[in-house]
PDB file of N, CA and C in Angstrom:
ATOM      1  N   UNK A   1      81.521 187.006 138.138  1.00  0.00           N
ATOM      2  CA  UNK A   1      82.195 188.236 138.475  1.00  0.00           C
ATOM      3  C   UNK A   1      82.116 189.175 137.268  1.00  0.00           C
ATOM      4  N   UNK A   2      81.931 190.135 137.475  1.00  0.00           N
ATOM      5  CA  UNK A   2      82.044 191.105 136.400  1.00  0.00           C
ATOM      6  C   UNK A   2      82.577 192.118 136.454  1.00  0.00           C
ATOM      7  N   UNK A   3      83.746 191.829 135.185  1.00  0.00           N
ATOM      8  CA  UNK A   3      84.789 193.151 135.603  1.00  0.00           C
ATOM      9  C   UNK A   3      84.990 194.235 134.567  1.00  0.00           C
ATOM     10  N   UNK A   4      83.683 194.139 133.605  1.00  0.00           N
ATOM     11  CA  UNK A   4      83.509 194.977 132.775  1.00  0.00           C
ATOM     12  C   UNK A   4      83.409 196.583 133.249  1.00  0.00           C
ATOM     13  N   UNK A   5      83.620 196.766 134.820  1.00  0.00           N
ATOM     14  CA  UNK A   5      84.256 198.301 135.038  1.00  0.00           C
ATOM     15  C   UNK A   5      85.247 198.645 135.332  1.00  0.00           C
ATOM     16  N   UNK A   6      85.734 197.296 135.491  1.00  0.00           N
ATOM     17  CA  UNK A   6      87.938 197.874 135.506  1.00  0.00           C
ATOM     18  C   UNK A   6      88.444 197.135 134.745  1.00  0.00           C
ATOM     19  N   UNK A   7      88.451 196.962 133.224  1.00  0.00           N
ATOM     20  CA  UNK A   7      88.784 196.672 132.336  1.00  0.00           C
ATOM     21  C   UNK A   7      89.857 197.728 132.348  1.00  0.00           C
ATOM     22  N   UNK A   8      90.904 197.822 131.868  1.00  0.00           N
ATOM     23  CA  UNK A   8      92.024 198.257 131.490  1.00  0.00           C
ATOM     24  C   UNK A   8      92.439 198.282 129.943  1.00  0.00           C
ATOM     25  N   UNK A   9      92.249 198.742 129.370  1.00  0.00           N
ATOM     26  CA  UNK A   9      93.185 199.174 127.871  1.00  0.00           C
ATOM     27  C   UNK A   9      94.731 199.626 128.198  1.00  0.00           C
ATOM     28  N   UNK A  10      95.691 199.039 127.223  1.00  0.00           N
ATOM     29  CA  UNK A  10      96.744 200.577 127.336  1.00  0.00           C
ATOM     30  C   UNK A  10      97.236 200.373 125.872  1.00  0.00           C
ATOM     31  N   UNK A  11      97.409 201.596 125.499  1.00  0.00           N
ATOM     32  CA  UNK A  11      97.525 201.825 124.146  1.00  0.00           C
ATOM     33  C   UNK A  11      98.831 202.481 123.818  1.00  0.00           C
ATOM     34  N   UNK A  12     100.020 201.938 122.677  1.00  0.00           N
ATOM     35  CA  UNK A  12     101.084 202.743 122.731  1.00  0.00           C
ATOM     36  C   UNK A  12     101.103 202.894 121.251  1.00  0.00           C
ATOM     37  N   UNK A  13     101.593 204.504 120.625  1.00  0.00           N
ATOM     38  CA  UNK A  13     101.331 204.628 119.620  1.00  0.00           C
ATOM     39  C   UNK A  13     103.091 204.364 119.034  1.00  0.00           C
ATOM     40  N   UNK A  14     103.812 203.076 118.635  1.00  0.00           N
ATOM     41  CA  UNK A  14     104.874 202.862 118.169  1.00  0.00           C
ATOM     42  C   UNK A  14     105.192 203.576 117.243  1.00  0.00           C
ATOM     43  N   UNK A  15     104.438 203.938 116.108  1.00  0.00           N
ATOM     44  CA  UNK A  15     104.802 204.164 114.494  1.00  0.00           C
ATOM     45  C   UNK A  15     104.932 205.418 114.642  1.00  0.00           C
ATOM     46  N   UNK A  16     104.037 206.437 115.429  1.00  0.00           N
ATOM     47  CA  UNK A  16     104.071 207.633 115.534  1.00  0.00           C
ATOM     48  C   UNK A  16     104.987 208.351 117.196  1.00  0.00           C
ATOM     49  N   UNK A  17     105.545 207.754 117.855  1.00  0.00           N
ATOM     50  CA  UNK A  17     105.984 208.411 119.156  1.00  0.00           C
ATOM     51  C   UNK A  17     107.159 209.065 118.911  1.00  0.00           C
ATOM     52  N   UNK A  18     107.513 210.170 119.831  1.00  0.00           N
ATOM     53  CA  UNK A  18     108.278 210.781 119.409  1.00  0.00           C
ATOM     54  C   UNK A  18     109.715 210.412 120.736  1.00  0.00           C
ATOM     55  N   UNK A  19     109.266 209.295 121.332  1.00  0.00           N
ATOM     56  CA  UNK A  19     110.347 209.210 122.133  1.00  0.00           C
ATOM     57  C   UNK A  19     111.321 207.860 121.634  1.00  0.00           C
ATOM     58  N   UNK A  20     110.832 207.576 120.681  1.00  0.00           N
ATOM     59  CA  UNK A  20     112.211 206.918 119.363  1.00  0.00           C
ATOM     60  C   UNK A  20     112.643 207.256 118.487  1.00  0.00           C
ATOM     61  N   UNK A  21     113.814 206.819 118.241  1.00  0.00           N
ATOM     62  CA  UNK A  21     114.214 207.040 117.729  1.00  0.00           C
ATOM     63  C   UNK A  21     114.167 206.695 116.962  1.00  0.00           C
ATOM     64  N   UNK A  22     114.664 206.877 115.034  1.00  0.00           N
ATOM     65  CA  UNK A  22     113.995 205.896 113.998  1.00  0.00           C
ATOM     66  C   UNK A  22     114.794 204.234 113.704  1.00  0.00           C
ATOM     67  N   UNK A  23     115.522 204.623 114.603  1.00  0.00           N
ATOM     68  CA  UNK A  23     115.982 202.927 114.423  1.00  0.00           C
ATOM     69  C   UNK A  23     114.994 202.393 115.325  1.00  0.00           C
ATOM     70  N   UNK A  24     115.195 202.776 117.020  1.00  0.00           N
ATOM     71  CA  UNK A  24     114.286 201.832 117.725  1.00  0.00           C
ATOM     72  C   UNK A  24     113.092 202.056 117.152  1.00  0.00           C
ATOM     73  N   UNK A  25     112.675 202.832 116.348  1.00  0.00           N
ATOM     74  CA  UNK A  25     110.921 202.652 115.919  1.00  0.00           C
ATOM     75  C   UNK A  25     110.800 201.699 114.873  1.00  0.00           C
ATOM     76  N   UNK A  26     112.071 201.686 114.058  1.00  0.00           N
ATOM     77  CA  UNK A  26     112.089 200.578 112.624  1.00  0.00           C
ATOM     78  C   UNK A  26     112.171 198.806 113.559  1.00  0.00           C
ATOM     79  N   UNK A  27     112.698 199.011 114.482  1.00  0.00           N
ATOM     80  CA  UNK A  27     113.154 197.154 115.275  1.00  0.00           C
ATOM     81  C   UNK A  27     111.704 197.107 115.740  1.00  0.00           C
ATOM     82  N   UNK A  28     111.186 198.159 116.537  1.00  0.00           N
ATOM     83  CA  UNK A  28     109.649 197.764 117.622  1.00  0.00           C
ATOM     84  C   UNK A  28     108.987 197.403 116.503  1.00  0.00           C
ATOM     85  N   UNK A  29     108.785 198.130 115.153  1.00  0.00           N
ATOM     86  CA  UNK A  29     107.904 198.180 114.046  1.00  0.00           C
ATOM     87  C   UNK A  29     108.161 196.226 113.587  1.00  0.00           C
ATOM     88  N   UNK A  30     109.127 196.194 113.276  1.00  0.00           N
ATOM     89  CA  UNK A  30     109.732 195.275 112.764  1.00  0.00           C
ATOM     90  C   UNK A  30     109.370 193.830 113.946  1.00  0.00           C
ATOM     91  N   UNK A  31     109.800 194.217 115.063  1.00  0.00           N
ATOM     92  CA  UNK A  31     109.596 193.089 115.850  1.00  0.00           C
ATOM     93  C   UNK A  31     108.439 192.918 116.661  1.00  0.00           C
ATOM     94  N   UNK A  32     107.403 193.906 116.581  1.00  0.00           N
ATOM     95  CA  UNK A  32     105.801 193.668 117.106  1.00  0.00           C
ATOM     96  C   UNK A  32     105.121 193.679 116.004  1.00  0.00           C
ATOM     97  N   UNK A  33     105.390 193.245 114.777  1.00  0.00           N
ATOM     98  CA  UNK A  33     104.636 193.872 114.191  1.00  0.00           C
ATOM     99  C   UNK A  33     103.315 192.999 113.502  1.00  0.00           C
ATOM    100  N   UNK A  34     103.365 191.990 114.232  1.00  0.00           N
ATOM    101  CA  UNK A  34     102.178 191.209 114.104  1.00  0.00           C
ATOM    102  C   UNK A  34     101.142 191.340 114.989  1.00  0.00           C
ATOM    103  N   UNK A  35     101.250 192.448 116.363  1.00  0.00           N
ATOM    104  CA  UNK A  35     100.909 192.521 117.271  1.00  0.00           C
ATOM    105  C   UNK A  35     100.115 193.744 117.578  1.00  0.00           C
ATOM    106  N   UNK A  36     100.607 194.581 116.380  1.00  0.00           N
ATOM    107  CA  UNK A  36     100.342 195.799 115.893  1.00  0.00           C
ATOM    108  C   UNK A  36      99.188 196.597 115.045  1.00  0.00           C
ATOM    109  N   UNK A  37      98.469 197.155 115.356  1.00  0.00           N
ATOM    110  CA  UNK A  37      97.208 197.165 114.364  1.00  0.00           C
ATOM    111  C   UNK A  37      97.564 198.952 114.276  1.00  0.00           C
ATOM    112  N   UNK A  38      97.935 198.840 113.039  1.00  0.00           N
ATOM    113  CA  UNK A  38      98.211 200.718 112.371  1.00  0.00           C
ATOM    114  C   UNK A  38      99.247 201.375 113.299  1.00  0.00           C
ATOM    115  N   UNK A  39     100.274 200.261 113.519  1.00  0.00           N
ATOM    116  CA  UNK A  39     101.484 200.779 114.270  1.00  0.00           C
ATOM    117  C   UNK A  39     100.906 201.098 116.151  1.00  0.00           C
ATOM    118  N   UNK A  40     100.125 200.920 116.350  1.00  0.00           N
ATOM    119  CA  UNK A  40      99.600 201.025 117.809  1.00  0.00           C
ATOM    120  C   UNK A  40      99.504 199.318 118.593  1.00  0.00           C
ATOM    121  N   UNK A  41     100.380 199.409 119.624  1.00  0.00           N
ATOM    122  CA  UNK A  41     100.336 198.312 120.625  1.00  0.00           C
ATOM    123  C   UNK A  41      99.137 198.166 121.724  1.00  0.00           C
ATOM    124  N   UNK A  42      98.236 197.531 121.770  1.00  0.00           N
ATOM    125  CA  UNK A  42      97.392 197.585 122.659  1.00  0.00           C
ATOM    126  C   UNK A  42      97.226 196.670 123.448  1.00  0.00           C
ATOM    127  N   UNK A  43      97.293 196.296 125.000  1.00  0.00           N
ATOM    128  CA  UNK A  43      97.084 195.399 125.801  1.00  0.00           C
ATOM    129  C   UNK A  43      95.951 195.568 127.053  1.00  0.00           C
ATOM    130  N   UNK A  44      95.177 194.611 127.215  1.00  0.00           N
ATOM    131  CA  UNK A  44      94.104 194.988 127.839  1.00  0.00           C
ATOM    132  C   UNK A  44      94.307 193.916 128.901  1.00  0.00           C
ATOM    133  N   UNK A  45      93.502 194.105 130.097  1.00  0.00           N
ATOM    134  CA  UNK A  45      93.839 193.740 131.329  1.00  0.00           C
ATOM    135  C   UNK A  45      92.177 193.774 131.821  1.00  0.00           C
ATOM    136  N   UNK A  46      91.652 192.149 132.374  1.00  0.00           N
ATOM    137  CA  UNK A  46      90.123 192.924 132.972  1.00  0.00           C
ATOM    138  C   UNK A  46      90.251 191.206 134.015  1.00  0.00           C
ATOM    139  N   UNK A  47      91.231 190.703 134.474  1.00  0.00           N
ATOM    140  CA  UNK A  47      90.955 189.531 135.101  1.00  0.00           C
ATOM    141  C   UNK A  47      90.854 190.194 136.597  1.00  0.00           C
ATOM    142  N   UNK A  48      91.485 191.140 137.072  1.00  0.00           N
ATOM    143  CA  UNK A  48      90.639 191.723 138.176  1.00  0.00           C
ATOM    144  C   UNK A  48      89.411 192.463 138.619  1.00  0.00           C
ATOM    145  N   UNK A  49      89.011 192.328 139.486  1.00  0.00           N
ATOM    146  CA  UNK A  49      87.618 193.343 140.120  1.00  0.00           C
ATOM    147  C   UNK A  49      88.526 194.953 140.554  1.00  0.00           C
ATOM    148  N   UNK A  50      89.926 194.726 140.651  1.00  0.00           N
ATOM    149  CA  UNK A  50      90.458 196.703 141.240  1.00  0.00           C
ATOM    150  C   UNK A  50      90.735 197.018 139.617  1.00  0.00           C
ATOM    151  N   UNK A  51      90.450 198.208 139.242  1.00  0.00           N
ATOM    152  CA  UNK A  51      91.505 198.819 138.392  1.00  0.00           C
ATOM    153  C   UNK A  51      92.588 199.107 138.142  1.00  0.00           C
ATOM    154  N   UNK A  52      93.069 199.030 139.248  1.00  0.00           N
ATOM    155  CA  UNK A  52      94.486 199.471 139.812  1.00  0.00           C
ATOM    156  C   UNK A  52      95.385 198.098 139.303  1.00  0.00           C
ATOM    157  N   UNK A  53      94.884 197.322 139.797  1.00  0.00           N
ATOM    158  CA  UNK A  53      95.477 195.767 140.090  1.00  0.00           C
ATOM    159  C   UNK A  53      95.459 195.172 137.924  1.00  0.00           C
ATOM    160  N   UNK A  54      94.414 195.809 137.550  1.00  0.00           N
ATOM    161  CA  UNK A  54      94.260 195.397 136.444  1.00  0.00           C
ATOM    162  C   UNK A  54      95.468 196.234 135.073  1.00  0.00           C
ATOM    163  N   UNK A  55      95.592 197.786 135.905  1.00  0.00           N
ATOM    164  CA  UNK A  55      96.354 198.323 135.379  1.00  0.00           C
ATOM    165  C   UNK A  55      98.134 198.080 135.642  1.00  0.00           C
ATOM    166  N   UNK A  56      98.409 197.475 136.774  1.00  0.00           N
ATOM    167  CA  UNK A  56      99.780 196.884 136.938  1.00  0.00           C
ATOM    168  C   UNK A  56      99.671 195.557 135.997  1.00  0.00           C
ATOM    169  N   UNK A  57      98.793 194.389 135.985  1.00  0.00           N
ATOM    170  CA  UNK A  57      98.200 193.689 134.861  1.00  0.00           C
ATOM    171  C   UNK A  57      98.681 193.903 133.592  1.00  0.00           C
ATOM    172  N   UNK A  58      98.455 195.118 132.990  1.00  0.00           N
ATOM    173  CA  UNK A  58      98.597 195.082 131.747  1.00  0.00           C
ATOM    174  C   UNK A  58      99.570 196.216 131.458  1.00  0.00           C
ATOM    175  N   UNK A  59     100.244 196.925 132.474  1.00  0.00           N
ATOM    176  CA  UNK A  59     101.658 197.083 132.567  1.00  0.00           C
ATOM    177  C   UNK A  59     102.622 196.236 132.270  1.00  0.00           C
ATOM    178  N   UNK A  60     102.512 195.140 133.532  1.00  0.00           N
ATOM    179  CA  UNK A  60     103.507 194.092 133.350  1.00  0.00           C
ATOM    180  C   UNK A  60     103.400 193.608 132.138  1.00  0.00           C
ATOM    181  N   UNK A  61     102.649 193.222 131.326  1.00  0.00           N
ATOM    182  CA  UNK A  61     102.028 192.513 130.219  1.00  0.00           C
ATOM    183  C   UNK A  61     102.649 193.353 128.861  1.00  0.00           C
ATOM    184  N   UNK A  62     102.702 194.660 129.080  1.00  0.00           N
ATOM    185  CA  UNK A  62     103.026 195.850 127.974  1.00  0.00           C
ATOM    186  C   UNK A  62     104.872 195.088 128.220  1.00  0.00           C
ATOM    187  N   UNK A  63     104.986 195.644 128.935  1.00  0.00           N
ATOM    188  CA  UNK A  63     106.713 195.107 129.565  1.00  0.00           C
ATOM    189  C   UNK A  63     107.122 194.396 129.355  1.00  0.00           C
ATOM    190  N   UNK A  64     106.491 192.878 129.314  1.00  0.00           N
ATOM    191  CA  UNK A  64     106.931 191.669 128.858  1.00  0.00           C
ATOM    192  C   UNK A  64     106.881 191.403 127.006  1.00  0.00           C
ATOM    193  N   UNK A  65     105.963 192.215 126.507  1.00  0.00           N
ATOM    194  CA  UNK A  65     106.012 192.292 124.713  1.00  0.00           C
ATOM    195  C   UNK A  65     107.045 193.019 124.328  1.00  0.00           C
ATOM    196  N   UNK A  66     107.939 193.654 125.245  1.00  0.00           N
ATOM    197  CA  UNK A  66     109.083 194.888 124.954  1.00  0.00           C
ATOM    198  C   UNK A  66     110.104 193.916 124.904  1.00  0.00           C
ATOM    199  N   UNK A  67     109.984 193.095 125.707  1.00  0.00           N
ATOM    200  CA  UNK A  67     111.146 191.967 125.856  1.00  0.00           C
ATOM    201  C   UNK A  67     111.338 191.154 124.818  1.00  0.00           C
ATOM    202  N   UNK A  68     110.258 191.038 123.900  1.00  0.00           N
ATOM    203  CA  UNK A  68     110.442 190.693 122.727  1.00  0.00           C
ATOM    204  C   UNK A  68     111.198 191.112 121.442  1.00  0.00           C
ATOM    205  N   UNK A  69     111.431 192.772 121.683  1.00  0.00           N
ATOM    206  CA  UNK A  69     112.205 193.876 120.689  1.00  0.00           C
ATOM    207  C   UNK A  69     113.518 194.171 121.170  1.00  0.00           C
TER     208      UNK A  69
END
């Protein structure tokens, strides 16, 4: 199968967003931060053939690393 055309990225820029605040940016920083490459969270998703399906994928997946902070 090859699903090298609905591969999914999603990329969140932690260190720089402006919808935290600087505490929640110091805990996400603090508590992803092994996970983190230059303060950006990235989770990729390609075990489906839909895009769609791959992008709820690595939604849920983004969602569940939050649960960690």
């Amino acid at each position: 199968m090859n699903t090298s055309d609905s591969r999914v990225e999603l990329s969140w820029n932690v260190a720089g967003s402006a919808a935290l605040s600087d505490g929640q940016r110091l805990l996400l920083l603090a508590r992803l931060g092994r996970h983190l490459v230059a303060g950006v969270i990235t989770v990729t998703a390609s075990e489906r053939r839909s895009q769609l399906r791959n992008r709820e994928i690595a939604l849920g997946a983004w969602v569940g690393s939050r649960s960690v902070a």
